[in-house]
PDB file of N, CA and C in Angstrom:
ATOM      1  N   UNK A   1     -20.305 -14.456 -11.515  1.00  0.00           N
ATOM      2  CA  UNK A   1     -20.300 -14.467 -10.064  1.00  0.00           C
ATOM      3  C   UNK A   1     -19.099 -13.655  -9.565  1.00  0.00           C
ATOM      4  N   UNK A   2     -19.448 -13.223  -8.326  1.00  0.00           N
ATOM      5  CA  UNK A   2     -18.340 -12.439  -7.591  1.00  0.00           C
ATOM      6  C   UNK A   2     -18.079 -13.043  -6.209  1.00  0.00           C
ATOM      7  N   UNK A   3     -16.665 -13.061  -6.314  1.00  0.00           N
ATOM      8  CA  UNK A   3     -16.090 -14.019  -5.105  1.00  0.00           C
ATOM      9  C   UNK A   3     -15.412 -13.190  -4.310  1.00  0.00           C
ATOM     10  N   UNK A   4     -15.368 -12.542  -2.915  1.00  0.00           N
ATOM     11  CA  UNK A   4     -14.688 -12.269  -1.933  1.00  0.00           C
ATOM     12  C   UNK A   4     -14.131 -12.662  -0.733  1.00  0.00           C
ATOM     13  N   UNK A   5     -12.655 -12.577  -0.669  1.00  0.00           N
ATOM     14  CA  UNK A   5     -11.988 -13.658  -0.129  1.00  0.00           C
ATOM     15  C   UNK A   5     -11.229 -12.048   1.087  1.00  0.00           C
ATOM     16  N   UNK A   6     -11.489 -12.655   2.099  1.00  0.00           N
ATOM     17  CA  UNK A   6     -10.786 -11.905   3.609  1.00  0.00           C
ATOM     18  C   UNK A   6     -10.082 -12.713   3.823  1.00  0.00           C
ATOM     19  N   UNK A   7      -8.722 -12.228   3.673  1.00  0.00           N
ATOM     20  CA  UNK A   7      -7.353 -12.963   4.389  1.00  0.00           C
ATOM     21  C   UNK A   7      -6.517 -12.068   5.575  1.00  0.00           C
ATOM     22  N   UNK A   8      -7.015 -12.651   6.407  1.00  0.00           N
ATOM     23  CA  UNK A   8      -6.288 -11.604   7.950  1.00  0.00           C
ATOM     24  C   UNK A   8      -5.563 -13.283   8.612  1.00  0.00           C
ATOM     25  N   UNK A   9      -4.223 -12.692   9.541  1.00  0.00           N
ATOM     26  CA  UNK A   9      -3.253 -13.217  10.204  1.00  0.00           C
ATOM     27  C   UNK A   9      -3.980 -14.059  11.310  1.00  0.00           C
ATOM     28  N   UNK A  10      -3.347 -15.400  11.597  1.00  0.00           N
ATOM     29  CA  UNK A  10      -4.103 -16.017  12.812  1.00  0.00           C
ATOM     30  C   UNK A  10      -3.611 -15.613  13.898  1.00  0.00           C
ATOM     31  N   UNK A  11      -4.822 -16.223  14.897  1.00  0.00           N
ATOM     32  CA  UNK A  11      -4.245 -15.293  15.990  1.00  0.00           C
ATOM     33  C   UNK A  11      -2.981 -15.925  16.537  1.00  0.00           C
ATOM     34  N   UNK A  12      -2.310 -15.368  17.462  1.00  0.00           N
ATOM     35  CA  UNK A  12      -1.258 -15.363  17.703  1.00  0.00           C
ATOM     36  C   UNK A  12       0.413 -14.543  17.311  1.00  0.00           C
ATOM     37  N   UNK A  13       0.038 -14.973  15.587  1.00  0.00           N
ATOM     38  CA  UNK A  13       1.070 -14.075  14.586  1.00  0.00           C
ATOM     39  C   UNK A  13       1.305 -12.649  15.003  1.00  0.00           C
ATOM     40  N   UNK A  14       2.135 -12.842  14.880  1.00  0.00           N
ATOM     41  CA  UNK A  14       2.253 -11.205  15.486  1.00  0.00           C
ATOM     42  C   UNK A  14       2.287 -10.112  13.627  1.00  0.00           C
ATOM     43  N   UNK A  15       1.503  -8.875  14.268  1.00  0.00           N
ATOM     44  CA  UNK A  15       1.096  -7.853  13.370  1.00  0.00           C
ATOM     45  C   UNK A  15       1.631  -6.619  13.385  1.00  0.00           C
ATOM     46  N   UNK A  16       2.981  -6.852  12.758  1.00  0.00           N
ATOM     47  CA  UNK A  16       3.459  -5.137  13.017  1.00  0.00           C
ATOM     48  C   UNK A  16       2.435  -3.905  12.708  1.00  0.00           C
ATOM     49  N   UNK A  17       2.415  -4.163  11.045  1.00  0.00           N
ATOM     50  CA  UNK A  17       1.432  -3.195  10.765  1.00  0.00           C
ATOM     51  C   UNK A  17      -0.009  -2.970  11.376  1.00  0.00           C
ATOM     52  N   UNK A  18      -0.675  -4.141  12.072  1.00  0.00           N
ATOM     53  CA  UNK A  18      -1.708  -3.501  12.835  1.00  0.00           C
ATOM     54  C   UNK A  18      -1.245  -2.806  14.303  1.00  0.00           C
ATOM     55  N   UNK A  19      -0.406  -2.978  14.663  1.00  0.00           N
ATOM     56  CA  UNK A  19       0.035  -2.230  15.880  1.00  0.00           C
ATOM     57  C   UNK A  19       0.436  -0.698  15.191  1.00  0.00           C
ATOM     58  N   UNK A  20       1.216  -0.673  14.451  1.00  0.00           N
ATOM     59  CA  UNK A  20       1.591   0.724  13.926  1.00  0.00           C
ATOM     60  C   UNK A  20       0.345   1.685  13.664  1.00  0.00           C
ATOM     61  N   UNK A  21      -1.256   0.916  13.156  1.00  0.00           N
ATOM     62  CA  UNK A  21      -2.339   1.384  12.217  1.00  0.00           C
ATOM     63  C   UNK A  21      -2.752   1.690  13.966  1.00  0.00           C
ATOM     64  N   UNK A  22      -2.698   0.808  15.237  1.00  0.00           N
ATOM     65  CA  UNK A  22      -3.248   1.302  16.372  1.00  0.00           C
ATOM     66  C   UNK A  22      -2.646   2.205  17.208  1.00  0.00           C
ATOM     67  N   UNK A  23      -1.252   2.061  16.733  1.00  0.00           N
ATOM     68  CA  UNK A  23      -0.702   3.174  17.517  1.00  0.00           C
ATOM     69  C   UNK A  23      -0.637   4.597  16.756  1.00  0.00           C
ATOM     70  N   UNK A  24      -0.850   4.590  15.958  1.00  0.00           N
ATOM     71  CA  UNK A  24      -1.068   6.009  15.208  1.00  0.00           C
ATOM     72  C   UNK A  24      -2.876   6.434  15.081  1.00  0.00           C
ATOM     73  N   UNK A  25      -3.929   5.720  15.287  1.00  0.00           N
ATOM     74  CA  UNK A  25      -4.569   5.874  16.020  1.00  0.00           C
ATOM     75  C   UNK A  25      -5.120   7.005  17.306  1.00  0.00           C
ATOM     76  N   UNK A  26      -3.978   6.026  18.181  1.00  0.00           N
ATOM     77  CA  UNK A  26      -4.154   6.849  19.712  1.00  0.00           C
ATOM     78  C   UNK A  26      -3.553   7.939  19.560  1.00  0.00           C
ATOM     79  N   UNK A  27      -2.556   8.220  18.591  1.00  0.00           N
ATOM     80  CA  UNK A  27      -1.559   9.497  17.936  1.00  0.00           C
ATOM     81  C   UNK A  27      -2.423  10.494  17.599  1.00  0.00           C
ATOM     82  N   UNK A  28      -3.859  10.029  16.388  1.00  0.00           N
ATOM     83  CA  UNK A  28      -4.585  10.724  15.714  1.00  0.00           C
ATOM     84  C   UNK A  28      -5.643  11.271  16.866  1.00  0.00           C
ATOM     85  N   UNK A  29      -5.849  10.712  18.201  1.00  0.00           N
ATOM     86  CA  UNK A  29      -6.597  11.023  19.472  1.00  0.00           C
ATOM     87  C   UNK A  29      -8.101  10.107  19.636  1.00  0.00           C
ATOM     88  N   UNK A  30      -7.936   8.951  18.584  1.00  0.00           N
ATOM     89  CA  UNK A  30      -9.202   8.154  18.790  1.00  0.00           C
ATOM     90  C   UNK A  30      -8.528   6.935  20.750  1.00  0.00           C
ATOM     91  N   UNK A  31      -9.306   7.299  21.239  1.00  0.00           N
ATOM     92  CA  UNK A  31      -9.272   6.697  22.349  1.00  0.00           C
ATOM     93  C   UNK A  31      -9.833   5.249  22.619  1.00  0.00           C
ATOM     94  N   UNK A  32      -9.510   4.527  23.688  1.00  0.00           N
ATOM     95  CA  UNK A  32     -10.611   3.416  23.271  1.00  0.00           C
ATOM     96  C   UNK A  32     -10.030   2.312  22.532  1.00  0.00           C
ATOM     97  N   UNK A  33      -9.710   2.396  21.930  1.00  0.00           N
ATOM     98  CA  UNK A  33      -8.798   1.782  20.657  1.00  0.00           C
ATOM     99  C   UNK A  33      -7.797   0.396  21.328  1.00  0.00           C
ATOM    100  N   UNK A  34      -8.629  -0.810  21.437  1.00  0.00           N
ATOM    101  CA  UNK A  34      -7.825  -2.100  21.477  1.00  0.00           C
ATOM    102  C   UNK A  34      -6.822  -2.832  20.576  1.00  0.00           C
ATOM    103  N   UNK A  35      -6.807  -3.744  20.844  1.00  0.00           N
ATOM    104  CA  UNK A  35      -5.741  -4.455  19.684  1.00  0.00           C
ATOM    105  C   UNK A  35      -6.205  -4.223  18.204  1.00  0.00           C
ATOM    106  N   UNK A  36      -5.358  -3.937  17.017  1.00  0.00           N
ATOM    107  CA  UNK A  36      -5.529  -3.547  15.708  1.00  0.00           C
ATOM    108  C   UNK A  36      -5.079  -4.786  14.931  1.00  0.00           C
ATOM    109  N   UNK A  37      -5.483  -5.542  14.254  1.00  0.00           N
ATOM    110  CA  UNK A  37      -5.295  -6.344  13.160  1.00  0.00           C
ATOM    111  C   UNK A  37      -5.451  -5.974  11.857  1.00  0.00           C
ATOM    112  N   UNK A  38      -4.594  -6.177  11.123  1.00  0.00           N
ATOM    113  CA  UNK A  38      -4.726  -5.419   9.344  1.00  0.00           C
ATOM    114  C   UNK A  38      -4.982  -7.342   8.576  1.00  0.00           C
ATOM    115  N   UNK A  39      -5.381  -6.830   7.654  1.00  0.00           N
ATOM    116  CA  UNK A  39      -5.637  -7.977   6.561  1.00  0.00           C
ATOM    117  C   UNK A  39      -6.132  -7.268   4.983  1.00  0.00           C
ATOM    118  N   UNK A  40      -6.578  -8.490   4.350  1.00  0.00           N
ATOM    119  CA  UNK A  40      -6.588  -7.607   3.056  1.00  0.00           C
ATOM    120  C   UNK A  40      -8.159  -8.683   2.362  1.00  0.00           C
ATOM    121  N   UNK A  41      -8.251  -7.679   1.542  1.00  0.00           N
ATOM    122  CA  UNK A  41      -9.917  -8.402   0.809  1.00  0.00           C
ATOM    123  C   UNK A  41      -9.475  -8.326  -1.020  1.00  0.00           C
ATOM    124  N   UNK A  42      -9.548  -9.597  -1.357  1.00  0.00           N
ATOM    125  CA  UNK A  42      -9.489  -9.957  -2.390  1.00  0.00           C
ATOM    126  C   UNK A  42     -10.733 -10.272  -3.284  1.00  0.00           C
ATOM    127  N   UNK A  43     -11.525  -9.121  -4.002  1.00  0.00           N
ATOM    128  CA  UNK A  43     -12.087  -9.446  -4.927  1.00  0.00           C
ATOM    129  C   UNK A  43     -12.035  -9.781  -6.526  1.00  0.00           C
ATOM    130  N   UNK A  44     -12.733 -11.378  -6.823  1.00  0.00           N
ATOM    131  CA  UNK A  44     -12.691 -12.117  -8.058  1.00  0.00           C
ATOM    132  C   UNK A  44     -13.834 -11.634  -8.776  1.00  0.00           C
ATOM    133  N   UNK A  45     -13.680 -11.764 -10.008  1.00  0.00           N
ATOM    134  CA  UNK A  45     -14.981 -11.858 -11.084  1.00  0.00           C
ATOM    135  C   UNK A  45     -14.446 -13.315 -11.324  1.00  0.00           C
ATOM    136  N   UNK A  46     -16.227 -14.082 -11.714  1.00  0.00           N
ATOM    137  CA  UNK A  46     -15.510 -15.810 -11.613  1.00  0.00           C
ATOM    138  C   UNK A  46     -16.738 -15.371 -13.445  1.00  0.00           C
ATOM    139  N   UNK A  47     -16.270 -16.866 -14.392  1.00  0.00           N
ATOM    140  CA  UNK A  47     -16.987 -16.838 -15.069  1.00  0.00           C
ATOM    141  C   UNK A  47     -18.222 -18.164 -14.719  1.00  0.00           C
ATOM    142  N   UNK A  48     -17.745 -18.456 -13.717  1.00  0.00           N
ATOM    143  CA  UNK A  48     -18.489 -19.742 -13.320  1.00  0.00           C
ATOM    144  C   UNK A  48     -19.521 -19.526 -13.262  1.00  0.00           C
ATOM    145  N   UNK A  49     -20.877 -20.441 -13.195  1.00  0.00           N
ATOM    146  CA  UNK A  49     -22.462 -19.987 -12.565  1.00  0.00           C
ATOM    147  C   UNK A  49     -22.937 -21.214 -11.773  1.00  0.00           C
ATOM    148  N   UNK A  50     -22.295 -22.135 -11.244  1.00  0.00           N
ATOM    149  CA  UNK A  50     -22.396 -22.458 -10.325  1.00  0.00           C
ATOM    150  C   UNK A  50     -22.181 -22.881  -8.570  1.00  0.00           C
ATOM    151  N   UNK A  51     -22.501 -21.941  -7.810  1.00  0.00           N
ATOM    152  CA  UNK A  51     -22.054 -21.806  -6.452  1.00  0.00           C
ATOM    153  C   UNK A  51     -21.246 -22.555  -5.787  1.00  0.00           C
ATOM    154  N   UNK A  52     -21.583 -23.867  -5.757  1.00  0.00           N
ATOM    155  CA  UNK A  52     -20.567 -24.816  -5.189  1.00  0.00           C
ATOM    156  C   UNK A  52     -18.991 -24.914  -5.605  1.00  0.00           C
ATOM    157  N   UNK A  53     -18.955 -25.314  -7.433  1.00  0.00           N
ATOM    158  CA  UNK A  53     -17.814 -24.767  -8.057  1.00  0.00           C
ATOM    159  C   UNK A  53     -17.411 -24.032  -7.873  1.00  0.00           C
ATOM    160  N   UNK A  54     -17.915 -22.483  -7.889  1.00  0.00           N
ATOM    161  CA  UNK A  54     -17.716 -21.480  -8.068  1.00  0.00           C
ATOM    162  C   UNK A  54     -16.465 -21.123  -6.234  1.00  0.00           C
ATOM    163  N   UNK A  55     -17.425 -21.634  -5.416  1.00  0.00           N
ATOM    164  CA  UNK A  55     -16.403 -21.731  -4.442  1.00  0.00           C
ATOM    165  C   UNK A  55     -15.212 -22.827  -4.151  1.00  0.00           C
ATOM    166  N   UNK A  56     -15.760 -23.961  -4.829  1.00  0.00           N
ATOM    167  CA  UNK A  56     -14.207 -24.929  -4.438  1.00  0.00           C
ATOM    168  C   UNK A  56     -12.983 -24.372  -5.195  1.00  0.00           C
ATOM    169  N   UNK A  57     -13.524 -23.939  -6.222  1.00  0.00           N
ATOM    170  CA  UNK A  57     -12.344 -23.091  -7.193  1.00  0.00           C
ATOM    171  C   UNK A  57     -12.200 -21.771  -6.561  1.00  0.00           C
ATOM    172  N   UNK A  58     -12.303 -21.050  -5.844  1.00  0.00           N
ATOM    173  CA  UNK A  58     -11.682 -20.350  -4.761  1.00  0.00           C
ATOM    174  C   UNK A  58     -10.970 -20.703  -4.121  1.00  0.00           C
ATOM    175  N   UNK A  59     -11.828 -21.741  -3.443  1.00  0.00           N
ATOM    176  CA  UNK A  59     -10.723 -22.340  -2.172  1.00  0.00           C
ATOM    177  C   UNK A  59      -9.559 -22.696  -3.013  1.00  0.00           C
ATOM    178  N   UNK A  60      -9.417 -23.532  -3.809  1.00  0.00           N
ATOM    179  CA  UNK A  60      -8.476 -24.181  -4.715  1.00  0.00           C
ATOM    180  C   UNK A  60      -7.105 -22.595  -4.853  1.00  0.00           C
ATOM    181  N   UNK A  61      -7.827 -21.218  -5.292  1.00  0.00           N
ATOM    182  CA  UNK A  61      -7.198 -20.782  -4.978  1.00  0.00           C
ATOM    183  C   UNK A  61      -5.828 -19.882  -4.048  1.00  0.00           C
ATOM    184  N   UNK A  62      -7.001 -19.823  -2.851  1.00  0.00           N
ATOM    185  CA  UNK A  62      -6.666 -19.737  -1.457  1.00  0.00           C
ATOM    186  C   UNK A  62      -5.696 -20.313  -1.382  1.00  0.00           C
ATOM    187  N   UNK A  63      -5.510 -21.825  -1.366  1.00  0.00           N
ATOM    188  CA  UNK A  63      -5.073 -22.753  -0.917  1.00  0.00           C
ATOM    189  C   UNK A  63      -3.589 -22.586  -1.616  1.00  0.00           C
ATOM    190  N   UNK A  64      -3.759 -22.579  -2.996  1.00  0.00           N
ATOM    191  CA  UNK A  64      -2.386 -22.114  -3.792  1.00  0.00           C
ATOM    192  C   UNK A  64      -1.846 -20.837  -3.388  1.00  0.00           C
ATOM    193  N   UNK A  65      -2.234 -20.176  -3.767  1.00  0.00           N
ATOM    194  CA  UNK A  65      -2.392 -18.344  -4.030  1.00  0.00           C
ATOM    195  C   UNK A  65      -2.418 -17.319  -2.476  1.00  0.00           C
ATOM    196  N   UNK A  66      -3.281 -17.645  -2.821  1.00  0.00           N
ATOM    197  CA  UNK A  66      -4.196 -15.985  -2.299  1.00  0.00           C
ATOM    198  C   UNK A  66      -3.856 -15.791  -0.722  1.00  0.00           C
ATOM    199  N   UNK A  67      -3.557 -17.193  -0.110  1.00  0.00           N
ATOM    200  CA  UNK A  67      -3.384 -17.135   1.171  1.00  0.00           C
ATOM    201  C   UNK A  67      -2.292 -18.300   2.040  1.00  0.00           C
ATOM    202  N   UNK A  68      -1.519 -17.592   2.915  1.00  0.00           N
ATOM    203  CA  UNK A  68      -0.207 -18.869   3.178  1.00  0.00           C
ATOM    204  C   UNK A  68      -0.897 -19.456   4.447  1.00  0.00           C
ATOM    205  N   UNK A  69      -1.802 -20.440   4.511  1.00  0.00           N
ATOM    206  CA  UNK A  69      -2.375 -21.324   5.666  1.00  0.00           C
ATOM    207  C   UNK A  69      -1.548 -21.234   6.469  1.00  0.00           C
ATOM    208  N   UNK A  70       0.212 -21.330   6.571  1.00  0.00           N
ATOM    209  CA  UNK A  70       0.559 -21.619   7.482  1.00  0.00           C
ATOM    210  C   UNK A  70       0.397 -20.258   8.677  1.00  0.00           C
ATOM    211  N   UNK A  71       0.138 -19.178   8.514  1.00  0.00           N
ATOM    212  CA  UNK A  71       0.298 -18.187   8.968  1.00  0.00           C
ATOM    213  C   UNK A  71      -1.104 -17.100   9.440  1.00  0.00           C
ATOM    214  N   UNK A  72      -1.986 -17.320   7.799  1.00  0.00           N
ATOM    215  CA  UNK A  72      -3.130 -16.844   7.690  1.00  0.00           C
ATOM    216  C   UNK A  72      -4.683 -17.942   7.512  1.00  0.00           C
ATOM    217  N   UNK A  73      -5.579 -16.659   7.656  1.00  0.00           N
ATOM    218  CA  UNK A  73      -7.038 -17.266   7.494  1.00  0.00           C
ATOM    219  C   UNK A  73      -7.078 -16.728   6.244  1.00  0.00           C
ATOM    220  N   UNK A  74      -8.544 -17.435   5.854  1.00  0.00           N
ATOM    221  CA  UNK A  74      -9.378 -16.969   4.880  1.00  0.00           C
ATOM    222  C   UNK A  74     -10.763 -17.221   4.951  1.00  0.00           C
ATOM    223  N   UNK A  75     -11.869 -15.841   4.534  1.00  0.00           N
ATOM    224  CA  UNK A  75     -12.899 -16.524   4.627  1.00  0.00           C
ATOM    225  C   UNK A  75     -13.487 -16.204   3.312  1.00  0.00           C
ATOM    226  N   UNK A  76     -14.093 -17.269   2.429  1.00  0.00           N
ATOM    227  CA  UNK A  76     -14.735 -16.952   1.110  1.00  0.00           C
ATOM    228  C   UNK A  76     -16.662 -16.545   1.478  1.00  0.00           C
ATOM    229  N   UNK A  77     -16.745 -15.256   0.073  1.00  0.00           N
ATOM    230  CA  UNK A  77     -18.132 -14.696   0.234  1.00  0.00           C
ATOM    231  C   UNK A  77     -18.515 -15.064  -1.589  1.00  0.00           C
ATOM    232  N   UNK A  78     -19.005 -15.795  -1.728  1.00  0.00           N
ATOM    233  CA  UNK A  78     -19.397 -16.237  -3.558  1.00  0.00           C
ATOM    234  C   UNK A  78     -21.105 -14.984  -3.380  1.00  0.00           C
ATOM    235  N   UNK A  79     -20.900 -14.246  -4.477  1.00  0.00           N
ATOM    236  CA  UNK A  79     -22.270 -13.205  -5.006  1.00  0.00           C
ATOM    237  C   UNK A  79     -22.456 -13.562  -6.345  1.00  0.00           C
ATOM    238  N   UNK A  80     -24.130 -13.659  -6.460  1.00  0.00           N
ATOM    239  CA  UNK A  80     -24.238 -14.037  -7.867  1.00  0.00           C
ATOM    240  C   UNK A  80     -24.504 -13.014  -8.986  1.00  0.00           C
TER     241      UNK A  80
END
């Protein structure tokens, strides 16, 4: 199984680097261009084969690892 995990900032947190990625942007001449948020995508190979597991042991990771709750989200995608 393949597990993909999106960890982007909650709202509020403030995002240097997505402001920098939007203000260079309007630099590059894309117009239009609202608030910018950056985050990152974490893909697993699991040896697991069952879905439910396969995601609590994600989360399990998240929760340790992959993502600081106090600050960030996460959303898990399990592929079989």
């Amino acid at each position: 199984m393949k597990a993909t995990v999106h960890v982007t900032l909650k709202t509020g947190v403030l995002d240097p680097q997505g402001k920098a990625i939007g203000h260079a942007l309007g630099t590059l001449g894309f117009q239009g261009v609202g608030e910018v948020r950056q985050g990152k995508v974490i893909e697993i190979e699991l040896a697991q084969t069952d879905q439910a597991a396969a995601e609590a042991e994600v989360k399990a990771m998240c929760e340790k690892l992959l993502a600081n709750s106090v600050i960030e989200n996460y959303a898990i995608r399990i592929d079989p």
